[in-house]
C-alpha atoms as a PDB file:
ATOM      1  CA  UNK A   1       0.000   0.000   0.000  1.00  0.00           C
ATOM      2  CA  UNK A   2       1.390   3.327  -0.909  1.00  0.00           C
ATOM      3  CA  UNK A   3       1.732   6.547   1.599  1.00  0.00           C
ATOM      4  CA  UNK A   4      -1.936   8.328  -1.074  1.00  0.00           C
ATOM      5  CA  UNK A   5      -3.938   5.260   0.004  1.00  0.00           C
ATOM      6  CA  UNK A   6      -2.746   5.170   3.441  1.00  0.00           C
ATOM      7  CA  UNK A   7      -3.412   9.178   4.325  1.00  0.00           C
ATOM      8  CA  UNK A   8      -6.852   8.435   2.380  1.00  0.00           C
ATOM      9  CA  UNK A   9      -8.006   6.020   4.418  1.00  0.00           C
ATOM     10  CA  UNK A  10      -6.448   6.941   7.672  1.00  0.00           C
ATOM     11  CA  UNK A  11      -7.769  10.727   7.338  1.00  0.00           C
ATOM     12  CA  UNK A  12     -11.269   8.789   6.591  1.00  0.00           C
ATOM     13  CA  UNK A  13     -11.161   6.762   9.927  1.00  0.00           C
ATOM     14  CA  UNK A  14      -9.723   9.509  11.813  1.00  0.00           C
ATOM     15  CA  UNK A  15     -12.530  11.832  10.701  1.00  0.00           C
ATOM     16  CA  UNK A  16     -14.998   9.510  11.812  1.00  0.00           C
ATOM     17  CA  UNK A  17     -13.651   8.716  15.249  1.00  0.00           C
ATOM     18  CA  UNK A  18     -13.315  12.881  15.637  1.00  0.00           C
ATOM     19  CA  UNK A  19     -16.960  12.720  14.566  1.00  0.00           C
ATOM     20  CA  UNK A  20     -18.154  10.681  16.434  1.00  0.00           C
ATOM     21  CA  UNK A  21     -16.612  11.467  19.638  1.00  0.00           C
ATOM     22  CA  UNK A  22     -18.160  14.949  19.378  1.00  0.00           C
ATOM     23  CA  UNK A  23     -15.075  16.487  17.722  1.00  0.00           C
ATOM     24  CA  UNK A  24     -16.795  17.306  14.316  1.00  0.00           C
ATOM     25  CA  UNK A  25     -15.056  20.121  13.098  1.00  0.00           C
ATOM     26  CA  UNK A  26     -11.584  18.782  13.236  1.00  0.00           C
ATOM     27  CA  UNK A  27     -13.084  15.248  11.997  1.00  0.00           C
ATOM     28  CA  UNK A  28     -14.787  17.333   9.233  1.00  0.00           C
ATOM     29  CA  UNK A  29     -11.143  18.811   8.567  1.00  0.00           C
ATOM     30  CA  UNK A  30      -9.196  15.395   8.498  1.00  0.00           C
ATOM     31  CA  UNK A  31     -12.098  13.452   5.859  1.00  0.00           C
ATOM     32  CA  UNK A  32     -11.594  16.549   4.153  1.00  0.00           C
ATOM     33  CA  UNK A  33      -8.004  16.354   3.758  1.00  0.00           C
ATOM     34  CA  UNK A  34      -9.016  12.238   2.545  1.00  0.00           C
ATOM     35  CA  UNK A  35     -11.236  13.704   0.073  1.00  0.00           C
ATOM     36  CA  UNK A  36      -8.953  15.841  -1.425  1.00  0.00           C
ATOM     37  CA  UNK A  37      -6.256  13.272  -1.802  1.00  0.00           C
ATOM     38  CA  UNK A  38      -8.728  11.039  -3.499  1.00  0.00           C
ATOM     39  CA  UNK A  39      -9.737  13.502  -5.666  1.00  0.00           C
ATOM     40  CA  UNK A  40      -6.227  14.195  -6.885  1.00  0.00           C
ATOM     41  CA  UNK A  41      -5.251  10.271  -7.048  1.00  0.00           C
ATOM     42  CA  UNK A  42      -8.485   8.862  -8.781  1.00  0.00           C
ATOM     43  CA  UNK A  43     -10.472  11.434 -10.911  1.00  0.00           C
ATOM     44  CA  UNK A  44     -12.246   9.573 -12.676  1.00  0.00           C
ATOM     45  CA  UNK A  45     -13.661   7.665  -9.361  1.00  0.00           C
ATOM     46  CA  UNK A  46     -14.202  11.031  -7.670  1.00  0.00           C
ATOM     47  CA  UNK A  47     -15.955  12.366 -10.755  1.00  0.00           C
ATOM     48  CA  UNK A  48     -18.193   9.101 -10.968  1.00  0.00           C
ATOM     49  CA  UNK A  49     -19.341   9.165  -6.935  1.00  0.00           C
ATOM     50  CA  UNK A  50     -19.801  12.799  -7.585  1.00  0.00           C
ATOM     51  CA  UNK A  51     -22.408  12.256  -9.904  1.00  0.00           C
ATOM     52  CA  UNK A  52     -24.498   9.641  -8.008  1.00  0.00           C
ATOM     53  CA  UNK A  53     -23.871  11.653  -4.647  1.00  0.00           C
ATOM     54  CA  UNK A  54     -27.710  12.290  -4.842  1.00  0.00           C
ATOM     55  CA  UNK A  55     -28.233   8.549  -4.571  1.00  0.00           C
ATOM     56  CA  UNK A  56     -25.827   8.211  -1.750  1.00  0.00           C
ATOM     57  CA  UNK A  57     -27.235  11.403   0.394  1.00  0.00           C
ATOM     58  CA  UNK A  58     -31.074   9.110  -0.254  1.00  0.00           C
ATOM     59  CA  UNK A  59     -29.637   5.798   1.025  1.00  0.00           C
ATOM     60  CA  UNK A  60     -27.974   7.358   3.361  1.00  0.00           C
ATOM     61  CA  UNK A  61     -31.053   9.395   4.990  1.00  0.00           C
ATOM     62  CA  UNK A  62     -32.972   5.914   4.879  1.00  0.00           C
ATOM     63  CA  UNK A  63     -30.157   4.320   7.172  1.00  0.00           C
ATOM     64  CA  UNK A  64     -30.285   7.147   9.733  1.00  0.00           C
ATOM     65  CA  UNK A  65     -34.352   7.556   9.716  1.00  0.00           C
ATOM     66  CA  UNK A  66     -34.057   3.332  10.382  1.00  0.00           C
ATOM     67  CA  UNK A  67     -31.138   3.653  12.707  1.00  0.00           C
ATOM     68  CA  UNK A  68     -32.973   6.330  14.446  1.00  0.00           C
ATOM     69  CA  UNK A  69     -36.454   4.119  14.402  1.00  0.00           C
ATOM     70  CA  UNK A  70     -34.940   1.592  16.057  1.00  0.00           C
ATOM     71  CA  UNK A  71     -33.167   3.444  19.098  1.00  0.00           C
ATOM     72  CA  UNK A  72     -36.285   5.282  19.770  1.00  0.00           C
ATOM     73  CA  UNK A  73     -38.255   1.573  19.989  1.00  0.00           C
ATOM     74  CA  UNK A  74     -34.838   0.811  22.042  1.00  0.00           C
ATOM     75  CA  UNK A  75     -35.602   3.225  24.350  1.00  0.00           C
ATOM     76  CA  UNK A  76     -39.168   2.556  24.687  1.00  0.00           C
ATOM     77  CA  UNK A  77     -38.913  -0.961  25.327  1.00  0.00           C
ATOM     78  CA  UNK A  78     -36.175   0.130  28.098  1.00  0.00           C
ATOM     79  CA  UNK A  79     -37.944   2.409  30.126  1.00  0.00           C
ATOM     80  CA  UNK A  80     -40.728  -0.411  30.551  1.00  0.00           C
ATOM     81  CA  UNK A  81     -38.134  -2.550  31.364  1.00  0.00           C
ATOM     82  CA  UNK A  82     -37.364  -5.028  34.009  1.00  0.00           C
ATOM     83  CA  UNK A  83     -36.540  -2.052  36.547  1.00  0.00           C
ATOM     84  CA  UNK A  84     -40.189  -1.382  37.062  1.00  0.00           C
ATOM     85  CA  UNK A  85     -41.065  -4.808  37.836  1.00  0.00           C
ATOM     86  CA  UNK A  86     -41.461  -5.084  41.502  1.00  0.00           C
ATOM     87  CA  UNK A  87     -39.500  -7.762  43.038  1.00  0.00           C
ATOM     88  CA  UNK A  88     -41.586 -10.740  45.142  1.00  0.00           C
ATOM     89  CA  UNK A  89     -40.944 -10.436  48.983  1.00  0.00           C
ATOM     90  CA  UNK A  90     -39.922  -6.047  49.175  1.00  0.00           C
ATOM     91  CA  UNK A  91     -37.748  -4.053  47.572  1.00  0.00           C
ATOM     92  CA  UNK A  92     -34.725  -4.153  45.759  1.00  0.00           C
ATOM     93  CA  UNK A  93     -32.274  -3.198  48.326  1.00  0.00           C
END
């Protein structure tokens, strides 16, 4: 593996660990910097996902309104969990 393919994909994972640990605008910064290194290296496969990009943003907003769907019924099922269930003979403690 050369040193383009290795900043590519290590500003890629680094950006999404920032971004996900609630540092987004230096994670935004270091995909960014991925990006542009792609974009030099492979043209013609930057110009290509550039023109489906609509498709991606779609499939991409179905994930998250899923993903989202099925924390909320998480977090519904959780709060009528097994800690409201009294326990035979007193209390918990």
């Amino acid at each position: 593996m050369d040193w383009k393919k290795t900043l590519i994909y290590g500003s890629f994972a680094a950006g999404a660990v920032l971004f996900l640990t609630g540092k987004r605008p230096a994670g935004l910064v270091v995909a960014g910097i991925g990006v542009a290194t792609f974009a030099v290296e492979h043209p013609e496969k930057f110009e290509e996902i550039w023109r489906h990009m609509p498709e991606y943003i779609e499939k991409g907003s179905k994930f998250v309104d899923m993903a989202s769907g099925f924390l909320e019924r998480l977090s519904e099922q959780k709060g009528s969990g097994y800690r409201n269930i009294s326990v035979a003979g007193g209390n918990r403690y």
